[in-house]
N, C-alpha and C. Protein backbone atom coordinates (compact mmCIF):
# COMPACT_ATOMS: atom_id res chain seq x y z
N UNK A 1 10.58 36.26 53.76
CA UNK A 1 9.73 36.84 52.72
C UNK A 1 9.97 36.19 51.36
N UNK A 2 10.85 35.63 51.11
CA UNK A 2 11.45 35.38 50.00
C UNK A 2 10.53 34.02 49.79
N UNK A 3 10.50 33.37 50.97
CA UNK A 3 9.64 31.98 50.46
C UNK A 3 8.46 32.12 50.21
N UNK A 4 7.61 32.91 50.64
CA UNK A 4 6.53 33.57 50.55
C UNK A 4 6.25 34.21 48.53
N UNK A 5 7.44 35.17 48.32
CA UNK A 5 7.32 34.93 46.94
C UNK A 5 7.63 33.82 45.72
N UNK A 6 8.60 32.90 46.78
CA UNK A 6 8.39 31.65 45.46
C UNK A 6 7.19 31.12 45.86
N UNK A 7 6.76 30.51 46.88
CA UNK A 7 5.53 30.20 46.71
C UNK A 7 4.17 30.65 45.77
N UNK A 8 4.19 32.16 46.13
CA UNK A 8 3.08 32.73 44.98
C UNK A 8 3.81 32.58 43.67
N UNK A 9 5.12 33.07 43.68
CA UNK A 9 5.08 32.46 41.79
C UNK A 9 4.89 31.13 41.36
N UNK A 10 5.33 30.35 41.94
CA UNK A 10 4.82 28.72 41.23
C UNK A 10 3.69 28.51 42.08
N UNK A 11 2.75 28.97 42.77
CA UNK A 11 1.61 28.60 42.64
C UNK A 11 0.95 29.47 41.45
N UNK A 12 1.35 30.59 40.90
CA UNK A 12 0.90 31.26 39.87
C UNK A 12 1.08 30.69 38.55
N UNK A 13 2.34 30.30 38.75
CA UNK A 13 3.01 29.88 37.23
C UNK A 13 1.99 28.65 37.13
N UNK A 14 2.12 27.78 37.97
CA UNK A 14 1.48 26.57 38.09
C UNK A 14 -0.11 26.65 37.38
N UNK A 15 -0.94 27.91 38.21
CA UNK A 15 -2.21 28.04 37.90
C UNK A 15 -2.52 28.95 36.23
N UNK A 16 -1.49 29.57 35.77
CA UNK A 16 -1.54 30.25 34.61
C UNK A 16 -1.26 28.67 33.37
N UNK A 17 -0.76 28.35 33.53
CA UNK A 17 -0.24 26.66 33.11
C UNK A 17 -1.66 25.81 32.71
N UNK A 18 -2.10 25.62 33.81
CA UNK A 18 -3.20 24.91 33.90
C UNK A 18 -4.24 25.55 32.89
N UNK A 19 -4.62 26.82 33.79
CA UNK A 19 -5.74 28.25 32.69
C UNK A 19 -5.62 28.04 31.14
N UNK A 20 -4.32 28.13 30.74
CA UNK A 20 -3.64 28.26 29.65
C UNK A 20 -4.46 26.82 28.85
N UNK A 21 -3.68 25.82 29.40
CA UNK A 21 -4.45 24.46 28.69
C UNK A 21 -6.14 24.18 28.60
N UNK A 22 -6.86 25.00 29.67
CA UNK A 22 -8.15 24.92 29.63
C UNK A 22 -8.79 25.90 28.53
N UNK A 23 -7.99 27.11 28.97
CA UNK A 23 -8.25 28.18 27.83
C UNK A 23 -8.12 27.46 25.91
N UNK A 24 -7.34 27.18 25.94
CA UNK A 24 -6.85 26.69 24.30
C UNK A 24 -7.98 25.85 24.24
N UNK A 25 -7.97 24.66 24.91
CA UNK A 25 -8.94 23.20 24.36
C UNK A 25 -10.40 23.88 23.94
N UNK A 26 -10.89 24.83 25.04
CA UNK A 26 -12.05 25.37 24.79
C UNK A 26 -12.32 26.16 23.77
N UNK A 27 -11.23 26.79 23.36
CA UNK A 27 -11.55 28.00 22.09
C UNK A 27 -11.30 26.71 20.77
N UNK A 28 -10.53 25.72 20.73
CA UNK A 28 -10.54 25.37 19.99
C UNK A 28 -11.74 23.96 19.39
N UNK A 29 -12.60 24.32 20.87
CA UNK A 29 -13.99 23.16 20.57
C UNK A 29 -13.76 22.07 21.08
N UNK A 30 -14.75 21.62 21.55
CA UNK A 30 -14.93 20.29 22.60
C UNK A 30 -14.54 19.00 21.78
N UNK A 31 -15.13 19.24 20.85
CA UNK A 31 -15.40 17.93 19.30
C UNK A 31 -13.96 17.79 19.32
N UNK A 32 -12.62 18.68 18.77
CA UNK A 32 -11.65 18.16 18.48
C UNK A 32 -10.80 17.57 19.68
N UNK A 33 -10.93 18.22 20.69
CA UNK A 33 -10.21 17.58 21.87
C UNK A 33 -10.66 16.30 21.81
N UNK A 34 -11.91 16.24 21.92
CA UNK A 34 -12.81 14.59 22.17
C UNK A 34 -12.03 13.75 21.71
N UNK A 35 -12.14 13.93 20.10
CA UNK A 35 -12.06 13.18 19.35
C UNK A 35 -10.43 12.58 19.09
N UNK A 36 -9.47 13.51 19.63
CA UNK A 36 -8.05 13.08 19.61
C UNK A 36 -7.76 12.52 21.14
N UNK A 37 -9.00 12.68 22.35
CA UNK A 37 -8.84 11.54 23.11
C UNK A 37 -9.29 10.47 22.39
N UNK A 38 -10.46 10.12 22.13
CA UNK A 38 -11.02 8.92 22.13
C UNK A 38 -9.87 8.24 20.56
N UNK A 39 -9.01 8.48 20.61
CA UNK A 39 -7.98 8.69 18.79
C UNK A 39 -7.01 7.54 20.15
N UNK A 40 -6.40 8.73 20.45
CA UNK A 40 -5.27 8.00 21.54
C UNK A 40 -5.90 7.05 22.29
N UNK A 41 -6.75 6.98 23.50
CA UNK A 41 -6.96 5.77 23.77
C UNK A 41 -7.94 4.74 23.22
N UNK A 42 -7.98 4.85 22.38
CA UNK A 42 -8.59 3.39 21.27
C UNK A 42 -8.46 2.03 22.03
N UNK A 43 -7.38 2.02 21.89
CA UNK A 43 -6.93 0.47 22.68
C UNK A 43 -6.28 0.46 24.31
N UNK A 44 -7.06 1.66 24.71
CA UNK A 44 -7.37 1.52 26.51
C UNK A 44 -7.94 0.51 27.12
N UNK A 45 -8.97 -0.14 26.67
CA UNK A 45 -10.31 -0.69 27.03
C UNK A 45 -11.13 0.40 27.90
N UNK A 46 -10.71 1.87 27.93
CA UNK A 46 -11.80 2.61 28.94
C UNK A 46 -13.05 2.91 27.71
N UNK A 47 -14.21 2.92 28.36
CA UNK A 47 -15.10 3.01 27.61
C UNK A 47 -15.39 4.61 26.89
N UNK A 48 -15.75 4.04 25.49
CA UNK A 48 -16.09 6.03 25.15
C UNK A 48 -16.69 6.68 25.16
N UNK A 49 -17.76 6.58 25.96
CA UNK A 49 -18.89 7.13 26.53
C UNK A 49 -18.14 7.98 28.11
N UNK A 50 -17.17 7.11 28.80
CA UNK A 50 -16.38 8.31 29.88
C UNK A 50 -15.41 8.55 29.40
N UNK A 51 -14.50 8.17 28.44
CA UNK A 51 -13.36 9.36 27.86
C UNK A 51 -14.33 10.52 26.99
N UNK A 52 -15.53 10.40 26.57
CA UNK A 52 -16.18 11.62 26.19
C UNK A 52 -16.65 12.96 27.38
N UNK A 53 -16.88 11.71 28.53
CA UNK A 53 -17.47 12.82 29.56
C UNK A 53 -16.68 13.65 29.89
N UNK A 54 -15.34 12.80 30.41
CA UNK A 54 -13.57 13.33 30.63
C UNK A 54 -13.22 14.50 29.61
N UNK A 55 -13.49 14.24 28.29
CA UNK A 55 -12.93 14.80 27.65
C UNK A 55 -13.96 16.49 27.52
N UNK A 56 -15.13 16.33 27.64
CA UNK A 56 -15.94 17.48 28.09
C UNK A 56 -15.88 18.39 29.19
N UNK A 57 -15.44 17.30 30.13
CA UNK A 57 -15.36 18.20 31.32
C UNK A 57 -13.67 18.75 31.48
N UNK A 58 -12.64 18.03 30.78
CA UNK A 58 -11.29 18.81 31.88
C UNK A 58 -10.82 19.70 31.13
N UNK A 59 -11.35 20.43 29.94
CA UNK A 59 -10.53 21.80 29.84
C UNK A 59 -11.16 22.73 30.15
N UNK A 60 -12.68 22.51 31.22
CA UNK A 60 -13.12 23.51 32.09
C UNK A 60 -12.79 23.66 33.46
N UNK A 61 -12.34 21.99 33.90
CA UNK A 61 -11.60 21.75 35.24
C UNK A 61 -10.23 22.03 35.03
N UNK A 62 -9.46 22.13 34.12
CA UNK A 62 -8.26 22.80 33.87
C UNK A 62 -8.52 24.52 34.42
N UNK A 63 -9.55 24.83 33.78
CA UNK A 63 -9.23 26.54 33.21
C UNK A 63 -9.94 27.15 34.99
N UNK A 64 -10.70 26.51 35.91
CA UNK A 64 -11.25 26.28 36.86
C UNK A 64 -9.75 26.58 38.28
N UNK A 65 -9.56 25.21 37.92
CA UNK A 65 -8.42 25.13 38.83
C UNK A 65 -7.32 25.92 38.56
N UNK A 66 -6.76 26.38 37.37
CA UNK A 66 -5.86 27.59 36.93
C UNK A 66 -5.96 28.72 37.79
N UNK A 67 -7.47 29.15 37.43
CA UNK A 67 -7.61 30.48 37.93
C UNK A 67 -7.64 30.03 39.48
N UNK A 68 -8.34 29.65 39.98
CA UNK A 68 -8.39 29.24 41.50
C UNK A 68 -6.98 29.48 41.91
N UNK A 69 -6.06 29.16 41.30
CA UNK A 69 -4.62 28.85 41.97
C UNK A 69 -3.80 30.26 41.60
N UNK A 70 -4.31 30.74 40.56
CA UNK A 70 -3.31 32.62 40.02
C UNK A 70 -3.93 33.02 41.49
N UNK A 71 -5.07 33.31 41.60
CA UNK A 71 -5.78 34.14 42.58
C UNK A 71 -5.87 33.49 44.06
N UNK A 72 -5.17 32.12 44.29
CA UNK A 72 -5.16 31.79 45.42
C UNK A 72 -6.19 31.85 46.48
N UNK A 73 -7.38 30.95 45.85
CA UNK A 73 -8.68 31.00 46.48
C UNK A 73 -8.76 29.62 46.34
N UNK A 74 -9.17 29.28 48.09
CA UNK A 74 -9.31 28.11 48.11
C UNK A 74 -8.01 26.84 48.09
N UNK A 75 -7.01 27.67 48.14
CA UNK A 75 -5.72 27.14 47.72
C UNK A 75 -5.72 25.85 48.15
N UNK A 76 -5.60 25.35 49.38
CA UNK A 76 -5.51 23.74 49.78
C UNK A 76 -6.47 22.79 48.93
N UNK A 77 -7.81 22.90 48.83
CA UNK A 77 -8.78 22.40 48.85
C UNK A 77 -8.65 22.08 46.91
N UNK A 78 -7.92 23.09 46.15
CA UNK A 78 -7.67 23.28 44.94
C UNK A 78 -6.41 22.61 44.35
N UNK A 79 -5.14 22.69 45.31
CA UNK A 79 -4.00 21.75 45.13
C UNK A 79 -4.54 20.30 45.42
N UNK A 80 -5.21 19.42 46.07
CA UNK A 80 -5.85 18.29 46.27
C UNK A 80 -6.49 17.79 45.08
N UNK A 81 -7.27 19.07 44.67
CA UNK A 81 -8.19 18.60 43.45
C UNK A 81 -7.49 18.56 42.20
N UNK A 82 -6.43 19.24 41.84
CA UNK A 82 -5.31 19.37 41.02
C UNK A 82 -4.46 18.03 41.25
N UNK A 83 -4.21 18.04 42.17
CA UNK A 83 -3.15 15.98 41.96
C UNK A 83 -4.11 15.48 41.66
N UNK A 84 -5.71 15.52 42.39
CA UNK A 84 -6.27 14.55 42.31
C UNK A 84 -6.69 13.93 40.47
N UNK A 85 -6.51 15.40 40.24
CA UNK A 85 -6.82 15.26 38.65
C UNK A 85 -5.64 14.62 37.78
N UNK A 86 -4.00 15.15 38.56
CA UNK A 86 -2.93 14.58 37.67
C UNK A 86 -2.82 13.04 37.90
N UNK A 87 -3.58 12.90 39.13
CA UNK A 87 -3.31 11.01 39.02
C UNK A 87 -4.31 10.07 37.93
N UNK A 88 -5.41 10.97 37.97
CA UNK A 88 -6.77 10.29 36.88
C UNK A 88 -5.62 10.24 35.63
N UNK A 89 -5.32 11.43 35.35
CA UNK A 89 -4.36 11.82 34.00
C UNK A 89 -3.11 10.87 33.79
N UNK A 90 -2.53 10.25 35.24
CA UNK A 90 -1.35 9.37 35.09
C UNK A 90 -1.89 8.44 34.72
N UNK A 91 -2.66 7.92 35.53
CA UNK A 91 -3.68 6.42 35.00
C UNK A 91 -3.64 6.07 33.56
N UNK A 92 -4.77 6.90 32.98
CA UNK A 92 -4.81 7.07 31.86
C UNK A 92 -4.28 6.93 30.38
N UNK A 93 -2.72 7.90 31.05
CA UNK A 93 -1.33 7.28 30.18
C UNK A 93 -1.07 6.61 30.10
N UNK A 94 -0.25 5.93 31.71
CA UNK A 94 0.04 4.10 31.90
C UNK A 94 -1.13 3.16 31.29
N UNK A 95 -2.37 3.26 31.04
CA UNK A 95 -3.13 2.33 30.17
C UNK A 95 -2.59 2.30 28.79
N UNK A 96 -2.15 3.56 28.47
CA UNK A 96 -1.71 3.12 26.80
C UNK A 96 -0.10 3.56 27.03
N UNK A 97 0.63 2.98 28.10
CA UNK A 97 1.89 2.85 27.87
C UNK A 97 2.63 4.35 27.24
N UNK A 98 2.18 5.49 27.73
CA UNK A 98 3.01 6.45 27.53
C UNK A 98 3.74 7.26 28.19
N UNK A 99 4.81 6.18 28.58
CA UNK A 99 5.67 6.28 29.92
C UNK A 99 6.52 7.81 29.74
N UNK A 100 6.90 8.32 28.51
CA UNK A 100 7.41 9.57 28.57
C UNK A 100 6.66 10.90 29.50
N UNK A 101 5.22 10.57 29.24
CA UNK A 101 4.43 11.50 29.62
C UNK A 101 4.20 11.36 31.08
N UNK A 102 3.78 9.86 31.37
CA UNK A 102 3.68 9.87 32.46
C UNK A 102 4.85 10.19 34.20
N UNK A 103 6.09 10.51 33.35
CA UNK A 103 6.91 10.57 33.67
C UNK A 103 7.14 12.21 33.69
N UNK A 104 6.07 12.83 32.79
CA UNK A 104 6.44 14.35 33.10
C UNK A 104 5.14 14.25 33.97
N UNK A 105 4.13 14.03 33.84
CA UNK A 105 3.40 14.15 35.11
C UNK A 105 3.60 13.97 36.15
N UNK A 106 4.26 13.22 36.45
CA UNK A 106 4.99 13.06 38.16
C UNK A 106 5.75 14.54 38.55
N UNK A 107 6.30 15.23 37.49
CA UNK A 107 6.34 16.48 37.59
C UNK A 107 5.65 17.39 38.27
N UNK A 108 4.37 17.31 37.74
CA UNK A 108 3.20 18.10 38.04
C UNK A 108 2.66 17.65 39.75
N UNK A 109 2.63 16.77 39.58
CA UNK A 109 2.38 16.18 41.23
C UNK A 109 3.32 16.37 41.74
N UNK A 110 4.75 16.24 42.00
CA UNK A 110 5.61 17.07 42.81
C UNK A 110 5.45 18.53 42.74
N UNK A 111 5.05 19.06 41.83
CA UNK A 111 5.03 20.43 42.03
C UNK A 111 3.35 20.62 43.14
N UNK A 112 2.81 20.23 42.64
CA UNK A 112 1.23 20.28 43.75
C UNK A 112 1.62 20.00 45.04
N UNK A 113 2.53 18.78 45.10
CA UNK A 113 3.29 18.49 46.58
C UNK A 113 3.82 19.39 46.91
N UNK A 114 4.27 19.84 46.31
CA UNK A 114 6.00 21.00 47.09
C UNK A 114 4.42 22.14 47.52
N UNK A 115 3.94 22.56 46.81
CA UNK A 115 3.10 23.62 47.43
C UNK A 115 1.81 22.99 48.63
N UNK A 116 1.32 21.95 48.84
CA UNK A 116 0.85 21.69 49.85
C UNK A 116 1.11 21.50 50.79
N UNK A 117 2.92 20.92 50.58
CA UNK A 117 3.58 21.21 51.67
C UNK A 117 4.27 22.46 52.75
N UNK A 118 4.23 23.49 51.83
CA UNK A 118 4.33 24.97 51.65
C UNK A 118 2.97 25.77 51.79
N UNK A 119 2.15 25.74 52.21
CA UNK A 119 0.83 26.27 52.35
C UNK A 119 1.33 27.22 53.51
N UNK A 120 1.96 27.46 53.96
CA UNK A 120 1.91 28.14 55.62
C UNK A 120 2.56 29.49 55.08
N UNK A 121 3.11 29.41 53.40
CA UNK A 121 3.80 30.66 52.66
C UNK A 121 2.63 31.07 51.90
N UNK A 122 1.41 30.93 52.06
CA UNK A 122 0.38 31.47 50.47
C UNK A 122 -0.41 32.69 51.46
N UNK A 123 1.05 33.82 51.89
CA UNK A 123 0.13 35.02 52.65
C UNK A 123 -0.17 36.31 51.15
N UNK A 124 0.16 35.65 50.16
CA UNK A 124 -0.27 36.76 48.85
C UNK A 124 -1.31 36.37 48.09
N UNK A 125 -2.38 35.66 48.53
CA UNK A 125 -3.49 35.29 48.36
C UNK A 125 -4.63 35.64 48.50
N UNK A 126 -5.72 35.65 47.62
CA UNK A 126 -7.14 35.84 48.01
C UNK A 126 -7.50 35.23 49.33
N UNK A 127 -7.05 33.92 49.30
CA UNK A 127 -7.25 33.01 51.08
C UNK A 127 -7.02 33.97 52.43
N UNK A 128 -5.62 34.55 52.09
CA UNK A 128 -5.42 35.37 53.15
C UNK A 128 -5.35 36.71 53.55
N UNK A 129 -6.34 37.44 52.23
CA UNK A 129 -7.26 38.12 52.48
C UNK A 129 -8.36 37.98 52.94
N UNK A 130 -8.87 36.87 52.87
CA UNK A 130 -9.73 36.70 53.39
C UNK A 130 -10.27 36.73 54.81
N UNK A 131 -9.10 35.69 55.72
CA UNK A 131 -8.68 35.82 56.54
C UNK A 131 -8.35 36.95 57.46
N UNK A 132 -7.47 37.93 56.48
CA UNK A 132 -7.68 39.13 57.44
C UNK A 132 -8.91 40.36 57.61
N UNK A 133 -9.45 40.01 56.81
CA UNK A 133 -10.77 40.60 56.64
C UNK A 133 -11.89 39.87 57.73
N UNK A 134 -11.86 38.96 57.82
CA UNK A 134 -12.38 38.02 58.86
C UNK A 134 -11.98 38.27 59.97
N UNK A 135 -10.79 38.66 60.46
CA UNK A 135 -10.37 39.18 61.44
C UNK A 135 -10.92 40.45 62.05
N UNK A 136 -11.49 41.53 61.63
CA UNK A 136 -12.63 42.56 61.82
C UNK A 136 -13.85 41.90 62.12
């Protein structure tokens, strides 16, 4: 039982984390996030027409995947889309050489790992309510 509750807390902690960063960027307006991406990678060569799109879309795919993961809906399909997002995010860094960061992101992807590998513990979940409800 015990693995069962670390699992739901760092898949919680994990998804309140995420919420948290989507929540802030958004209350604090699309324009300023934008604009302190397109600030930092200046001398990416990525174009700023998709660090604008990027920068529009991930503190709703943050606040998205947060909640998905507190409430444990969809859990597999949501940890996938979550690395898949911390590797765009590693990329990104390593273009402008900000090896500190990218180095806490590997963080974040071991933590998405440790829980995809751990999926067979997410019985405190919306998923597996679901499941047993399905079972009727």
């Amino acid at each position: 039982m015990n693995y069962i509750y670390a699992f739901t807390l760092l898949r919680a902690v994990l998804g309140i984390n995420l919420f948290m960063h989507g929540l802030v960027r958004i209350k604090k307006g699309d324009r300023i996030f934008i604009d302190s991406l397109l600030k930092e990678f200046a001398q990416s060569g990525l174009p700023v027409s998709l660090l604008t799109i990027f920068g529009a879309m991930l503190p709703y795919t943050e606040l998205i995947i947060g909640l998905m993961l507190i409430a444990g809906l969809l859990t597999q399909s949501v940890l996938i889309a979550g690395c898949l997002l911390m590797f765009v995010l590693l990329i990104g860094k390593s273009l402008v050489a900000d090896w500190g960061i990218v180095t806490f992101q590997m963080l974040y992807i071991l933590i998405y790992c440790i829980l995809l590998g751990g999926l067979k513990y997410n019985a405190l979940s919306v998923d597996a309510l679901i499941m047993v409800i399905n079972k009727f």
